[in-house]
Protein backbone atom coordinates (compact mmCIF):
# COMPACT_ATOMS: atom_id res chain seq x y z
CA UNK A 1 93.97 226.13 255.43
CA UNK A 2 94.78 228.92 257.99
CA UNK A 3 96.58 230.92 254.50
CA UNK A 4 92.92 230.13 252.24
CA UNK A 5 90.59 231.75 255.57
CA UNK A 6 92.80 234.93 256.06
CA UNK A 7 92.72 235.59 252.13
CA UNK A 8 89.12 235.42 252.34
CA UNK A 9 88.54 238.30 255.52
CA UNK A 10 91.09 240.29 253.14
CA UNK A 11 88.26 240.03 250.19
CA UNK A 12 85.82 240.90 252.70
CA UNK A 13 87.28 243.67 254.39
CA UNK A 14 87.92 244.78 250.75
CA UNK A 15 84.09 244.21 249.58
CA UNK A 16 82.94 246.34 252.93
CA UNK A 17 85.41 248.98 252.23
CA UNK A 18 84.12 249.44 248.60
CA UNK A 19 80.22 249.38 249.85
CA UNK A 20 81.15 252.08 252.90
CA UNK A 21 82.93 254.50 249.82
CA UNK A 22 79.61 253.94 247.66
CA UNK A 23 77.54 254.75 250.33
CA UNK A 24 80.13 258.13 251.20
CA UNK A 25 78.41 259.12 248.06
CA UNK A 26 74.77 258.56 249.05
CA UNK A 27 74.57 258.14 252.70
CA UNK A 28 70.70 257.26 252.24
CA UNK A 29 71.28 254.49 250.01
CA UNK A 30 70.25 251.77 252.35
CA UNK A 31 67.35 253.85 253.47
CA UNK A 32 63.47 253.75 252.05
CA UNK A 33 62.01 257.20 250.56
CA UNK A 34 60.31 258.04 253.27
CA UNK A 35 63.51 257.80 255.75
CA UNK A 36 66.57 259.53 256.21
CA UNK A 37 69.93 258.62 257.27
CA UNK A 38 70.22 260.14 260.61
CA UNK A 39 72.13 259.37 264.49
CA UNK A 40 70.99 256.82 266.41
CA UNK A 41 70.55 259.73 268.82
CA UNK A 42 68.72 261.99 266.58
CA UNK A 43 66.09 259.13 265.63
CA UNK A 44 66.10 258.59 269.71
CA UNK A 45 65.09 262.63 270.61
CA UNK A 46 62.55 262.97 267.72
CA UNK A 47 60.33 259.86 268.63
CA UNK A 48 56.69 260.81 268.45
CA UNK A 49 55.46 256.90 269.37
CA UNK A 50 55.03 257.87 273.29
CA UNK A 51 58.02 256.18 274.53
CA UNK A 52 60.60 259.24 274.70
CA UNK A 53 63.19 257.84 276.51
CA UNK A 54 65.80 255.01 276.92
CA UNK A 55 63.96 253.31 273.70
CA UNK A 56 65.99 251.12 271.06
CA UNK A 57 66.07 252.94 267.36
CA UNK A 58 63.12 252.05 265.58
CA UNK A 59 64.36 250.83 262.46
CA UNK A 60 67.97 248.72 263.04
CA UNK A 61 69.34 249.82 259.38
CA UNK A 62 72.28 251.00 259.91
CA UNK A 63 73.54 253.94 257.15
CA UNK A 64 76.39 256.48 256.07
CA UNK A 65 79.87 256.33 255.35
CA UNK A 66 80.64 254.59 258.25
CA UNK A 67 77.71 252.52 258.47
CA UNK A 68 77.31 254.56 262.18
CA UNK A 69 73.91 255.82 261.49
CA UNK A 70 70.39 254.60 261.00
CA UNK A 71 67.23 254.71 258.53
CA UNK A 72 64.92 257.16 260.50
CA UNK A 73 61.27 257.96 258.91
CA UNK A 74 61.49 260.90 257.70
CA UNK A 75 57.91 262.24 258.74
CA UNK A 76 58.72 261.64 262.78
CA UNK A 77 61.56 263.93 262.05
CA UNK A 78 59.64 266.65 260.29
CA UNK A 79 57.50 266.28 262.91
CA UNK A 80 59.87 267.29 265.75
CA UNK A 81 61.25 269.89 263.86
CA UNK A 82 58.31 271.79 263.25
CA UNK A 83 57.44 271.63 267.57
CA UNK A 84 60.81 272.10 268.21
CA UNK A 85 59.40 274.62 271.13
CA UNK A 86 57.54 271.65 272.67
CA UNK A 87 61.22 269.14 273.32
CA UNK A 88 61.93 269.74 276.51
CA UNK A 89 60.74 268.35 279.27
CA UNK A 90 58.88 265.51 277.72
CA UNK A 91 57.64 262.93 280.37
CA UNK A 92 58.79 259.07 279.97
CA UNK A 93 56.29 257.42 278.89
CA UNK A 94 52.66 256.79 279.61
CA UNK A 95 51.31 253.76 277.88
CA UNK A 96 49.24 251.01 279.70
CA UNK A 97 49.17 247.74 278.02
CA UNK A 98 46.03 245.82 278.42
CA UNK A 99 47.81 242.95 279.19
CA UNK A 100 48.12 240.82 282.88
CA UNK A 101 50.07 237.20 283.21
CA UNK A 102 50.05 235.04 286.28
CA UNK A 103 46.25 234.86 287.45
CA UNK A 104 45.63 231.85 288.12
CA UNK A 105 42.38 229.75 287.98
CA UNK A 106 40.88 228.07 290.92
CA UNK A 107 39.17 224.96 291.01
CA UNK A 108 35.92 224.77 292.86
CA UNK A 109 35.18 222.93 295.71
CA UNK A 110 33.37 219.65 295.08
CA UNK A 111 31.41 219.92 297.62
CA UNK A 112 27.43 221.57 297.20
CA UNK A 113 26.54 224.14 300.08
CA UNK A 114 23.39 223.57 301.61
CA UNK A 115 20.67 226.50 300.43
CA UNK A 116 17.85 224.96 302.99
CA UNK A 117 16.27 221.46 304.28
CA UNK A 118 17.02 218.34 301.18
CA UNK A 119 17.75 221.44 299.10
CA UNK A 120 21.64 222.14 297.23
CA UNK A 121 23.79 224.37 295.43
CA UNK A 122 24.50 222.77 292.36
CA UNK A 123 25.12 223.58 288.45
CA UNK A 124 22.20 224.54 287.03
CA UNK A 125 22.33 222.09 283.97
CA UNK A 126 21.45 219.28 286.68
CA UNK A 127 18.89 220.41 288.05
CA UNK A 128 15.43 219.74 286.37
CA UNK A 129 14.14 222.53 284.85
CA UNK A 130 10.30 222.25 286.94
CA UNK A 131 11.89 222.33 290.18
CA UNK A 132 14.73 225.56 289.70
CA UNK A 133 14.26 228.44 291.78
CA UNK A 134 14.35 230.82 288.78
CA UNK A 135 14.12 234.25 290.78
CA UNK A 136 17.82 235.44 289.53
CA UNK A 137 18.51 235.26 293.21
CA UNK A 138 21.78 232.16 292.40
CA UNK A 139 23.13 233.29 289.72
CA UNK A 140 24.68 236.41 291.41
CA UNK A 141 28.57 236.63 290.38
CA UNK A 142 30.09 237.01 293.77
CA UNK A 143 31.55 240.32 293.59
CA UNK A 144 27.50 241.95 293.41
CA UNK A 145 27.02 240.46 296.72
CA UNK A 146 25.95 237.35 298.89
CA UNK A 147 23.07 235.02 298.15
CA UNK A 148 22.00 231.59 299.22
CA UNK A 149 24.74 229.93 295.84
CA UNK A 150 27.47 231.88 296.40
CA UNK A 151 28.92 230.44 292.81
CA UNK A 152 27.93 231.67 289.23
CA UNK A 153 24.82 229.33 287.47
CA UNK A 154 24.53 227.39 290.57
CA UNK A 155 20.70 226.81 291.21
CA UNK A 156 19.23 225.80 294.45
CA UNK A 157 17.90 222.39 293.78
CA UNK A 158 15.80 219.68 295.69
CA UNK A 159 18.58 216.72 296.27
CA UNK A 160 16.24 214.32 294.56
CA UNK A 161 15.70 216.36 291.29
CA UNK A 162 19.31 216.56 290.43
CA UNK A 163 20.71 214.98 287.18
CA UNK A 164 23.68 213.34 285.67
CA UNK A 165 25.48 215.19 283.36
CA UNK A 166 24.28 213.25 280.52
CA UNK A 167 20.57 213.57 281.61
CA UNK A 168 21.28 217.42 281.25
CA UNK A 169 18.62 219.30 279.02
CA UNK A 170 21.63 221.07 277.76
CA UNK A 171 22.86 218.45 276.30
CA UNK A 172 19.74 218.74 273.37
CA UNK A 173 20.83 221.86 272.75
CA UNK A 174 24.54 220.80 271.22
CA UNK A 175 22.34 218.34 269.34
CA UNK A 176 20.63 220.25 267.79
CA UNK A 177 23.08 222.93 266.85
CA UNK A 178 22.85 223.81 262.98
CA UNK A 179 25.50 226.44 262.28
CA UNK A 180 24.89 229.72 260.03
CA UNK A 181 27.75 231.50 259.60
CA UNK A 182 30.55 233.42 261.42
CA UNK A 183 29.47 236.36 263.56
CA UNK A 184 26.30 235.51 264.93
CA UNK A 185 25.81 236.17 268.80
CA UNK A 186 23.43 234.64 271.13
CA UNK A 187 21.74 237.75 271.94
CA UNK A 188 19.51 236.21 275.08
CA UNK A 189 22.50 233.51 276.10
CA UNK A 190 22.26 229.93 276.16
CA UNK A 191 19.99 229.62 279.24
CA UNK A 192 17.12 227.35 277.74
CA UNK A 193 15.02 228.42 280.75
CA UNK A 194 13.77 231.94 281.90
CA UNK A 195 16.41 234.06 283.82
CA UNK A 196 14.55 236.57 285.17
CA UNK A 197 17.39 238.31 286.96
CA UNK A 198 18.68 241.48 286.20
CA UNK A 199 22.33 241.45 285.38
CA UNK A 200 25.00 244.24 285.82
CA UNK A 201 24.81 246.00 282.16
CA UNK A 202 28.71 244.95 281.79
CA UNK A 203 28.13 241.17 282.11
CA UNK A 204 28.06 239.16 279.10
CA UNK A 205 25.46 236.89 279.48
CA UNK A 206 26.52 232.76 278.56
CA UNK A 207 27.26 232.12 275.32
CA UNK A 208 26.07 235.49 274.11
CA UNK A 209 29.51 236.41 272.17
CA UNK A 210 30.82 232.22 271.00
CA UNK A 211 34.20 233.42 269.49
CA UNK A 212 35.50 234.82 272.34
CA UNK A 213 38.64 232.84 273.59
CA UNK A 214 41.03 232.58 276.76
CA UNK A 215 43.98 231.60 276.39
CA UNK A 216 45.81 230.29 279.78
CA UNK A 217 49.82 229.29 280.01
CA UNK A 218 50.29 225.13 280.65
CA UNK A 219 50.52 225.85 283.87
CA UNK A 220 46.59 227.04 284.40
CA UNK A 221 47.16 230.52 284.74
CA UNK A 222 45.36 232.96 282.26
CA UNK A 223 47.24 235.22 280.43
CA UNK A 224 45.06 236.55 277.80
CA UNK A 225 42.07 237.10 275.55
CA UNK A 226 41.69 236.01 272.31
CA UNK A 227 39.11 235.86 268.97
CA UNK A 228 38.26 232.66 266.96
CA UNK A 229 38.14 233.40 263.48
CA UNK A 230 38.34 230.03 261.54
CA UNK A 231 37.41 226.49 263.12
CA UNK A 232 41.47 226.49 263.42
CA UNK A 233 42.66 230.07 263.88
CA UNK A 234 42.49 232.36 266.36
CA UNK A 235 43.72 235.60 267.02
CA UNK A 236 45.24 237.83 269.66
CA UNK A 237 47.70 240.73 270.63
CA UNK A 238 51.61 240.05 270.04
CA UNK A 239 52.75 241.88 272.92
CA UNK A 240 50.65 239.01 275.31
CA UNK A 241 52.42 236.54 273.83
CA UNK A 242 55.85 237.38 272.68
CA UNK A 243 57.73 235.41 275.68
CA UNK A 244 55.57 232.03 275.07
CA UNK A 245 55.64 229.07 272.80
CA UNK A 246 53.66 226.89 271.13
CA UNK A 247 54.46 224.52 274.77
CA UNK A 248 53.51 226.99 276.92
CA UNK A 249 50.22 227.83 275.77
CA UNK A 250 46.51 226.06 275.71
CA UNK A 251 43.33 228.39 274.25
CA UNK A 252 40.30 227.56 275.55
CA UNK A 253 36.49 227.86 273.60
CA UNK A 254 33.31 228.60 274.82
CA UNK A 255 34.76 229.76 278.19
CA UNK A 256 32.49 232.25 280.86
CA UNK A 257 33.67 231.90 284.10
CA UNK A 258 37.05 231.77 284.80
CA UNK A 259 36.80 229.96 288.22
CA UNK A 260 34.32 227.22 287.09
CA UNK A 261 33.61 224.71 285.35
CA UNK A 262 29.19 224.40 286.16
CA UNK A 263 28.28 226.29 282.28
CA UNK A 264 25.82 225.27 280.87
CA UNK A 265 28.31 223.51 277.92
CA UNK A 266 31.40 223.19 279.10
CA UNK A 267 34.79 224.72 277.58
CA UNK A 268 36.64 223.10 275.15
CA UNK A 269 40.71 223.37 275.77
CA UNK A 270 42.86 223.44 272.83
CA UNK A 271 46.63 223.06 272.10
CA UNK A 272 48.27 225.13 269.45
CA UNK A 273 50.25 223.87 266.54
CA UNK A 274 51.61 227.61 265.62
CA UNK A 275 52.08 230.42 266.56
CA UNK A 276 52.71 233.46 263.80
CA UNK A 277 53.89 237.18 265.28
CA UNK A 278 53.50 239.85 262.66
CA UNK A 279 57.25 240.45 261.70
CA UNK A 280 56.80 244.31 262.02
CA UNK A 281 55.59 244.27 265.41
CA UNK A 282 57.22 246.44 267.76
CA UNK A 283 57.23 245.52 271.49
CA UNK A 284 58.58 249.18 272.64
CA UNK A 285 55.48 251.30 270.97
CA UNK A 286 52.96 248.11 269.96
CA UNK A 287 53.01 248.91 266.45
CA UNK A 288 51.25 245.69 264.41
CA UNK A 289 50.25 243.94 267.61
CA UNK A 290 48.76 240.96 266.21
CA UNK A 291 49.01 237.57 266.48
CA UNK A 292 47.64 234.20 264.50
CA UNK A 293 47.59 231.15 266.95
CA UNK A 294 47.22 227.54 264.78
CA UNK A 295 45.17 225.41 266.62
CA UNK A 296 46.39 221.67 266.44
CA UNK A 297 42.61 220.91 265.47
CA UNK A 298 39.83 222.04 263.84
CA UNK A 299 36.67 222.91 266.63
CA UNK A 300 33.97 221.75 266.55
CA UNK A 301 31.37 224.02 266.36
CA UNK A 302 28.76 224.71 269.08
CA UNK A 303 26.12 227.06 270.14
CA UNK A 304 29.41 228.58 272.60
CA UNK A 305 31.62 227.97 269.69
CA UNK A 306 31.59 230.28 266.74
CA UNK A 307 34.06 232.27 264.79
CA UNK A 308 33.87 235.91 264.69
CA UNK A 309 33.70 237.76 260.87
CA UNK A 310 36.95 239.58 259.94
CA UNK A 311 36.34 243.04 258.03
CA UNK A 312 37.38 243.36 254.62
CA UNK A 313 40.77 245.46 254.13
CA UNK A 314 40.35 249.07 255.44
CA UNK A 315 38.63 251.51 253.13
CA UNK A 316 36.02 254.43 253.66
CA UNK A 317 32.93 251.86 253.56
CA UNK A 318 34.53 249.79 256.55
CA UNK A 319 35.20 252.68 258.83
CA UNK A 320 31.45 253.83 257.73
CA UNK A 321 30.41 250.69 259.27
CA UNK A 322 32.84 250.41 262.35
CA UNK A 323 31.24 254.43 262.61
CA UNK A 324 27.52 253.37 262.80
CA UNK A 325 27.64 249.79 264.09
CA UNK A 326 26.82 249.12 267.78
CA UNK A 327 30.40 247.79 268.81
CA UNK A 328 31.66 245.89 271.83
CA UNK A 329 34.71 244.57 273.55
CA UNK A 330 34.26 241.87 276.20
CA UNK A 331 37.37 240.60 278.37
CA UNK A 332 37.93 239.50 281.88
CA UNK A 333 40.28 241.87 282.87
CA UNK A 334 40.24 244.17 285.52
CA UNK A 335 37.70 247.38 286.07
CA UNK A 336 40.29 249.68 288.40
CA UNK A 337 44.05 250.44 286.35
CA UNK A 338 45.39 250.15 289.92
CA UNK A 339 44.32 246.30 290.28
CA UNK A 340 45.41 242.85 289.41
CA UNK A 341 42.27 241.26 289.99
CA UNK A 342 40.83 239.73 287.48
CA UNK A 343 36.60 239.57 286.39
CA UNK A 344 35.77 236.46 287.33
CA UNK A 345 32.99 236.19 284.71
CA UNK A 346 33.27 237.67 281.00
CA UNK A 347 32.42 241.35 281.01
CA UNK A 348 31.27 243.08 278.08
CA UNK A 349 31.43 246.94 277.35
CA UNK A 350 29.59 248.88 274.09
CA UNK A 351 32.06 251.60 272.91
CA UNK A 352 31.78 253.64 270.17
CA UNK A 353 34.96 253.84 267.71
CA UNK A 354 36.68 257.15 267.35
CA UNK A 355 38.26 258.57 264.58
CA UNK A 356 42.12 258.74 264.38
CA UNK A 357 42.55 262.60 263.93
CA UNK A 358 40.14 262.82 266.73
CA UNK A 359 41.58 260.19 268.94
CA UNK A 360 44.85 261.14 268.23
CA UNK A 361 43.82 265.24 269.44
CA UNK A 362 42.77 263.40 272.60
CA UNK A 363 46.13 261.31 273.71
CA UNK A 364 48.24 264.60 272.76
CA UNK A 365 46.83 266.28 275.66
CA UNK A 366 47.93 263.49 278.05
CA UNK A 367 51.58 262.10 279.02
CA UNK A 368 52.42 261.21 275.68
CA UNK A 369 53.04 264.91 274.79
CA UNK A 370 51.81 266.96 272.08
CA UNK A 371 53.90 265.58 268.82
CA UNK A 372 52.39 261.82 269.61
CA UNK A 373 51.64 260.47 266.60
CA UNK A 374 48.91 257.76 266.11
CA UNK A 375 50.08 254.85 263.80
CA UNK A 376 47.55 253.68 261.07
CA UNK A 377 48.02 250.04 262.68
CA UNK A 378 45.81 251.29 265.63
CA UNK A 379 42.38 252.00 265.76
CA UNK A 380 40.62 254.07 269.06
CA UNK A 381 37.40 253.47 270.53
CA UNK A 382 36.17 254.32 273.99
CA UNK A 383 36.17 258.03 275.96
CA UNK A 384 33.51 257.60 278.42
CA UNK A 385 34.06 257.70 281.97
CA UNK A 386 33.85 254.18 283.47
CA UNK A 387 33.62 252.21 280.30
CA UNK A 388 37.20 251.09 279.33
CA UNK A 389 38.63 247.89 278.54
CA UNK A 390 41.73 247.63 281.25
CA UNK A 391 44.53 245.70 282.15
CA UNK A 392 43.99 241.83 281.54
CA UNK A 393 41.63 242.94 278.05
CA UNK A 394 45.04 242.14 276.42
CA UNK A 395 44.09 240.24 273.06
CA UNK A 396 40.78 240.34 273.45
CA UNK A 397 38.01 241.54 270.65
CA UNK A 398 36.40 244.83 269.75
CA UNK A 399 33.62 243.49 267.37
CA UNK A 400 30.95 246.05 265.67
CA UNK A 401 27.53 245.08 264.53
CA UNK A 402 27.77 244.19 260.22
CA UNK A 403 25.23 246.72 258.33
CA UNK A 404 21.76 245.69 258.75
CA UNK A 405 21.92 243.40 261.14
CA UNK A 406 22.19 244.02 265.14
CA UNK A 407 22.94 240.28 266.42
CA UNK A 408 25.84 239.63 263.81
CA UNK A 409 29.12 241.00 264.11
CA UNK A 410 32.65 241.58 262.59
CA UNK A 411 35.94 242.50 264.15
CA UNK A 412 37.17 246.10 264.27
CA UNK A 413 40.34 245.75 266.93
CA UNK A 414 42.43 243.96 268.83
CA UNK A 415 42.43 245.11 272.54
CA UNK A 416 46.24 246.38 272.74
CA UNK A 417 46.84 249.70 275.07
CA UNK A 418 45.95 252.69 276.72
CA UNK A 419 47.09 255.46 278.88
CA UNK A 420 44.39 255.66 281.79
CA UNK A 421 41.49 253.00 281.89
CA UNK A 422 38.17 254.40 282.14
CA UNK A 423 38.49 258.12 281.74
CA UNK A 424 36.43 260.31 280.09
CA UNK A 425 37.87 261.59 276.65
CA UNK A 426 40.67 259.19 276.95
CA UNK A 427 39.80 256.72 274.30
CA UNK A 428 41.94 252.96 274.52
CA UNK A 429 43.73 251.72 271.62
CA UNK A 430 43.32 248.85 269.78
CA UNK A 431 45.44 246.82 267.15
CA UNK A 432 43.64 247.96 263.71
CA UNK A 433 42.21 244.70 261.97
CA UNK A 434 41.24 246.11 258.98
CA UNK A 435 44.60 247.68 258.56
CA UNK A 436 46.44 243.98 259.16
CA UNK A 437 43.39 242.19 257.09
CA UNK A 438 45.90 241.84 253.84
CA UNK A 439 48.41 240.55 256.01
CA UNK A 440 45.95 238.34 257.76
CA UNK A 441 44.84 237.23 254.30
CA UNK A 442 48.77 236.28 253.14
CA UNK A 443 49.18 233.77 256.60
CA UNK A 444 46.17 232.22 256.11
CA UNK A 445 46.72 231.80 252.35
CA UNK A 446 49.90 230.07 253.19
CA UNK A 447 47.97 227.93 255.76
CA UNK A 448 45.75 227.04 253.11
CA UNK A 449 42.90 227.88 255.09
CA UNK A 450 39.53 229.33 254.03
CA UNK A 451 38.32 232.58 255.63
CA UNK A 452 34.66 233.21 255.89
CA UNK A 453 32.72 236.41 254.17
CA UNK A 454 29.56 237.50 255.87
């Protein structure tokens, strides 16, 4: 036995000699045509993706006579050879993921505060619509400032006007929800009543965007946001999720605020069957970040439940409409780059998309130097001072109104990275879903789901 195993490493020792000679003849034979067979090191010193140093080669294809070398694309070197004045003294790296894990989710006190004589603090779906005080004054997210219901859609309420949670008159609204079609927002929220107060213009009112997702780790703390796309799909960045499992990880629908549970409808918490990482992402430089998450069931559908549209695959007409729609992102992560503190309640920015030659002009002239080279799996959109997605967006949507329309929507990005959050001419970077649609198209093909058009 021992005789028959060492004649067989002979014949492979003999079959790897005879492939390293072949190659002595064409060292780029295990390479693409748009690589070339370089040192690990030179691939290292030319890399244009914004992380300059200590990175892993980008493609592990190993080349040359010796099989000591790598596939290296052959445009990143061209690139670096034509700035070779610009090499030195390159900074490390610059890039700010939009991503934050650990924040964890409180549960409120059971207990209603007083607001004055017989009168309480309580959800405002059980409290009868005649007696509300419907001023705006409650529904004041705590970080604005103090009022007499310290806690988001809390309504001061007579004691003997509140309601069980099946006496609700939200409850007629799930009732009667008919559904038409993916990408329609609830542009005044799914208050039934008149809320006369004024919100802060980056607060997405309740229910105004139903596809947008949270998903939180098993052990309650959030970790992410996320799009549903399909009753039983939902998507979100790779690089949020690359160090979870299907065991680790719950998505919740129709969520608002983060620290309670008094919405109007409440959340709907779902496990996931599967998850599916694009197998070209790249966790060093984000390339592909994009992510399919199976949900173990179907939702059900619901005024605060709705799928998002998905663009077709990227072409002139689709940026032309990412160009001139009115687009969004909404998240709860946090305003200041500096902070780990979450939004308690969803937060919703308009940003306008930005071209790539444009937005790649733009991040040249920060830390990531001036070869930086903008990947066609990312899209930009942003630039103006104090409207940024930030860290804790991670996974979350950029969605941009569908031609004709300004209340239905399709998605342009995934929110992904950025160098700086809110500065002005420093656009973020999102993961490009028009770019990814074909390979969003081949998953869900082989999930034998049904994706819908607008």
């Amino acid at each position: 036995m021992m005789a028959f195993r060492g004649w067989k490493w002979l014949q492979v020792l003999a079959l790897i000699w005879s492939i390293n000679f072949s190659y002595g003849q064409n060292v780029d034979s295990l390479c693409r045509s748009d690589e070339v067979c370089v040192t690990v090191q030179r691939c290292n010193e030319t890399d244009d993706s914004g992380r300059f140093k200590g990175i892993q080669p980008r493609i592990a294809r190993f080349c040359g006579p010796n099989m000591n070398n790598i596939c290296c694309e052959r445009e990143q070197l061209e690139n670096w050879d034509a700035d070779a004045a610009s090499r030195a003294g390159q900074p490390t790296s610059g890039i700010m993921t939009k991503s934050i894990v650990g924040q964890s989710v409180g549960d409120d006190d059971e207990r209603y505060e007083s607001c004055g004589p017989n009168m309480e603090c309580v959800p405002r779906k059980l409290c009868q619509d005649n007696i509300i005080i419907d001023d705006g004054r409650h529904i004041i997210n705590p970080r604005i400032g103090t009022s007499e219901c310290t806690k988001s859609l809390h309504r001061c309420c007579r004691i003997d006007q509140k309601l069980n949670e099946d006496e609700s008159p939200y409850i007629a609204k799930l009732t009667n929800f008919k559904y038409r079609g993916c990408g329609w927002s609830n542009p005044m929220g799914l208050i039934p009543d008149k809320d006369t107060y004024e919100y802060d213009s980056d607060v997405s009112l309740f229910g105004e965007f139903p596809w947008m997702m949270a998903i939180f780790t098993g052990r309650n703390q959030y970790l992410c946001g996320a799009t549903l796309v399909h009753p039983q799909l939902v998507i979100t960045s790779a690089h949020n999720i690359r160090n979870q499992t299907v065991d680790t990880l719950v998505a919740r629908a129709g969520e608002w605020d983060l620290n309670s549970l008094d919405e109007p409808h409440e959340h709907v918490v779902a496990r996931i069957r599967q998850i599916i990482t694009h197998e070209e992402f790249d966790p060093d430089r984000y390339y592909n970040d994009i992510a399919l998450l199976v949900l173990e069931e179907p939702m059900k559908l619901a005024p605060h439940i709705q799928p998002l549209c998905l663009p077709q695959q990227e072409s002139p007409k689709v940026k032309a409409e990412f160009n001139t729609g009115v687009c969004y992102a909404t998240g709860w992560g946090t305003k200041k780059p500096n902070s780990d503190k979450l939004e308690r309640v969803l937060k919703r920015i308009d940003l306008p998309v930005v071209g790539k030659a444009e937005c790649q002009g733009m991040l040249r002239t920060t830390v990531l130097g001036r070869i930086f080279r903008l990947r066609p799996s990312f899209i930009c959109a942003g630039g103006q001072r104090g409207k940024d997605t930030c860290k804790g967006d991670g996974g979350s949507p950029l969605f941009c109104s569908l031609p004709g329309h300004t209340d239905r929507f399709q998605m342009a990005g995934i929110v992904s990275w950025g160098v700086q959050c809110g500065e002005e001419d420093l656009p973020a970077v999102y993961a490009n879903v028009a770019y990814l649609r074909t390979w969003i198209d081949d998953k869900v093909k082989a999930l034998n789901f049904t994706l819908e058009k607008p």
